[in-house]
N, C-alpha and C. Protein backbone atom coordinates (compact mmCIF):
# COMPACT_ATOMS: atom_id res chain seq x y z
N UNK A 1 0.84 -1.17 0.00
CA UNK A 1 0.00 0.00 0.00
C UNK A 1 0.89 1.23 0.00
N UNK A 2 0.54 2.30 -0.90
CA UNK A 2 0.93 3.29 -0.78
C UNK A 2 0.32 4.52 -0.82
N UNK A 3 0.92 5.66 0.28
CA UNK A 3 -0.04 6.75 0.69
C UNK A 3 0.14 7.80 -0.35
N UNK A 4 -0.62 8.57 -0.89
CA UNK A 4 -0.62 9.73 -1.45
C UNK A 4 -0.75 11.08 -1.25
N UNK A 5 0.05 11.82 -1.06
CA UNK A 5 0.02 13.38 -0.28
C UNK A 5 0.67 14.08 -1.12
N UNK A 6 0.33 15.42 -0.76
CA UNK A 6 0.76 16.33 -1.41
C UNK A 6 2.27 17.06 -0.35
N UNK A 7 3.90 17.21 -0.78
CA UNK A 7 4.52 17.92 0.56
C UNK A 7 5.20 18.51 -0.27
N UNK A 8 5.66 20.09 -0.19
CA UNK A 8 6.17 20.72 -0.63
C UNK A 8 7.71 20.19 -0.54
N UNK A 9 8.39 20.01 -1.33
CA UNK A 9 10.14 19.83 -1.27
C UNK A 9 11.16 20.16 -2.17
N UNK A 10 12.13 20.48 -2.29
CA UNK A 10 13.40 21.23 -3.22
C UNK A 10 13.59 20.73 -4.22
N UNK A 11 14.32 20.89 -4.59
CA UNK A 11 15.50 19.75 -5.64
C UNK A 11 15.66 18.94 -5.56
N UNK A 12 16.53 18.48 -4.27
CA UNK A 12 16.75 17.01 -4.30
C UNK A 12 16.02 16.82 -2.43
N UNK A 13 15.09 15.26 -3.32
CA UNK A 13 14.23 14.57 -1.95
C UNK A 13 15.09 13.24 -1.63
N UNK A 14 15.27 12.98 -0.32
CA UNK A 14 15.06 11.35 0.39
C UNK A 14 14.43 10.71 0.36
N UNK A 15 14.36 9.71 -0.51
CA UNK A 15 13.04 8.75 0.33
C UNK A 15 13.20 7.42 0.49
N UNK A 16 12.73 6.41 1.32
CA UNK A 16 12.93 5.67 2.11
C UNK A 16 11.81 4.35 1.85
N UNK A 17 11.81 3.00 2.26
CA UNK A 17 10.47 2.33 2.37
C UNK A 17 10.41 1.90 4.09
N UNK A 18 9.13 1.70 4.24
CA UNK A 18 9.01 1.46 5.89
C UNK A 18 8.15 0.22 5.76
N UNK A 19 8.25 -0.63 6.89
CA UNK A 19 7.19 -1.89 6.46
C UNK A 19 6.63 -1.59 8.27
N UNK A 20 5.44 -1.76 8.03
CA UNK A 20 4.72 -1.85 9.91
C UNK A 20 3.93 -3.11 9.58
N UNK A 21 3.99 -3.66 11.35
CA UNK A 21 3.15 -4.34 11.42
C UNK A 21 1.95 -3.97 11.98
N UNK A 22 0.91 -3.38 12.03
CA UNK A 22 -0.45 -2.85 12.77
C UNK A 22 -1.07 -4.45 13.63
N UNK A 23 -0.58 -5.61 13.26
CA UNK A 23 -1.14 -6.04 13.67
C UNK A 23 -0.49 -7.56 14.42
N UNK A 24 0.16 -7.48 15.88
CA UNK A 24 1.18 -8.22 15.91
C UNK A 24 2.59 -7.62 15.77
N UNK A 25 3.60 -8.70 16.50
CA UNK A 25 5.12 -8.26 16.54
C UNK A 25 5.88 -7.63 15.28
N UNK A 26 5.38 -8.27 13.91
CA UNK A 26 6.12 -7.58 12.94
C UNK A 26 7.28 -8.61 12.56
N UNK A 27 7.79 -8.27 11.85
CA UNK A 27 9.18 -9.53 11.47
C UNK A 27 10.37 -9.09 10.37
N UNK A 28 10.96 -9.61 10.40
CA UNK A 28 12.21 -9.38 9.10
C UNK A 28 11.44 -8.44 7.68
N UNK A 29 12.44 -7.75 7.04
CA UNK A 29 11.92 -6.95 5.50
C UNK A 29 12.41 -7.39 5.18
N UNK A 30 13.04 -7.78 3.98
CA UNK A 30 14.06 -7.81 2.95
C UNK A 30 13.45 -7.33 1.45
N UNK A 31 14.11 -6.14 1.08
CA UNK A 31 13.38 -5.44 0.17
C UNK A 31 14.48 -5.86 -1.04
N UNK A 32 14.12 -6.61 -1.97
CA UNK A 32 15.36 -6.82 -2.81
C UNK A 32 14.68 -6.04 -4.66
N UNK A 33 15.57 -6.30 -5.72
CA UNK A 33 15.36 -5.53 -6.75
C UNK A 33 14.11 -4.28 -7.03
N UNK A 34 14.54 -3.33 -5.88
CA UNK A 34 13.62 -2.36 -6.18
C UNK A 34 14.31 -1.06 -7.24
N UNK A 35 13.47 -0.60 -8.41
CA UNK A 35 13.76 0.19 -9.17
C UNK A 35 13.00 1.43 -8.72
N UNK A 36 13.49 3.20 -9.33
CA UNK A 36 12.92 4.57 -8.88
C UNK A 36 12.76 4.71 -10.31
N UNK A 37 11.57 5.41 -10.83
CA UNK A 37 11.69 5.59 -12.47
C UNK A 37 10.62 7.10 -11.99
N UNK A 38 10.73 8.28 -12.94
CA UNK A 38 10.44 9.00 -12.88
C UNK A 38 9.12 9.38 -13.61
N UNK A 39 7.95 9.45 -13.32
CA UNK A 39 6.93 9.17 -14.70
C UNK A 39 5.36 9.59 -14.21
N UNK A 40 5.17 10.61 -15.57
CA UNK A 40 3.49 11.07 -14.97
C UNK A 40 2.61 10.03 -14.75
N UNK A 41 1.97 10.05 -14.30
CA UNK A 41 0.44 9.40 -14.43
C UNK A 41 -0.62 10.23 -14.35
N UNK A 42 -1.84 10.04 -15.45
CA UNK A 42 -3.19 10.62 -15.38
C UNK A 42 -3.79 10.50 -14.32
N UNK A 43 -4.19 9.07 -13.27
CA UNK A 43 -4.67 8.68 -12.31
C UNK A 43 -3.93 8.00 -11.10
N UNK A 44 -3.62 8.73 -10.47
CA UNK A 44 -2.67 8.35 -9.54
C UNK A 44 -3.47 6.83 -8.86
N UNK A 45 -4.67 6.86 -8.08
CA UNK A 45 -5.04 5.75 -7.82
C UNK A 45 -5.50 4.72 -8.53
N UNK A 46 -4.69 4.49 -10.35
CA UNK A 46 -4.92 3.38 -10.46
C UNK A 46 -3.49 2.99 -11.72
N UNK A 47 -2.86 4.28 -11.34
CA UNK A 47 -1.56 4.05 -11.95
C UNK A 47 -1.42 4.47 -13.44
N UNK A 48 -2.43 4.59 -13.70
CA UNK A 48 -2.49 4.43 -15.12
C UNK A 48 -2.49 5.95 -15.87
């Protein structure tokens, strides 16, 4: 799931992934072949 907001920021942003557990202890991530690609979309909630 991912949240959608609007935050004002510069030039250059950080960004990060977070995993929670809401429900229970939670456990290991391992986030492997993740790609950043830069790209409009018409509809943000359906990607397209």
């Amino acid at each position: 799931m991912m949240r959608f907001f609007s935050l004002p920021a510069g030039k250059t942003v950080k960004v990060g992934l977070l995993a929670q557990a809401p429900v229970g202890n939670g456990g290991a991530r391992v986030y492997e072949d993740l790609t950043l690609e830069s790209r409009t979309v018409k509809n943000i909630r359906f990607g397209v």
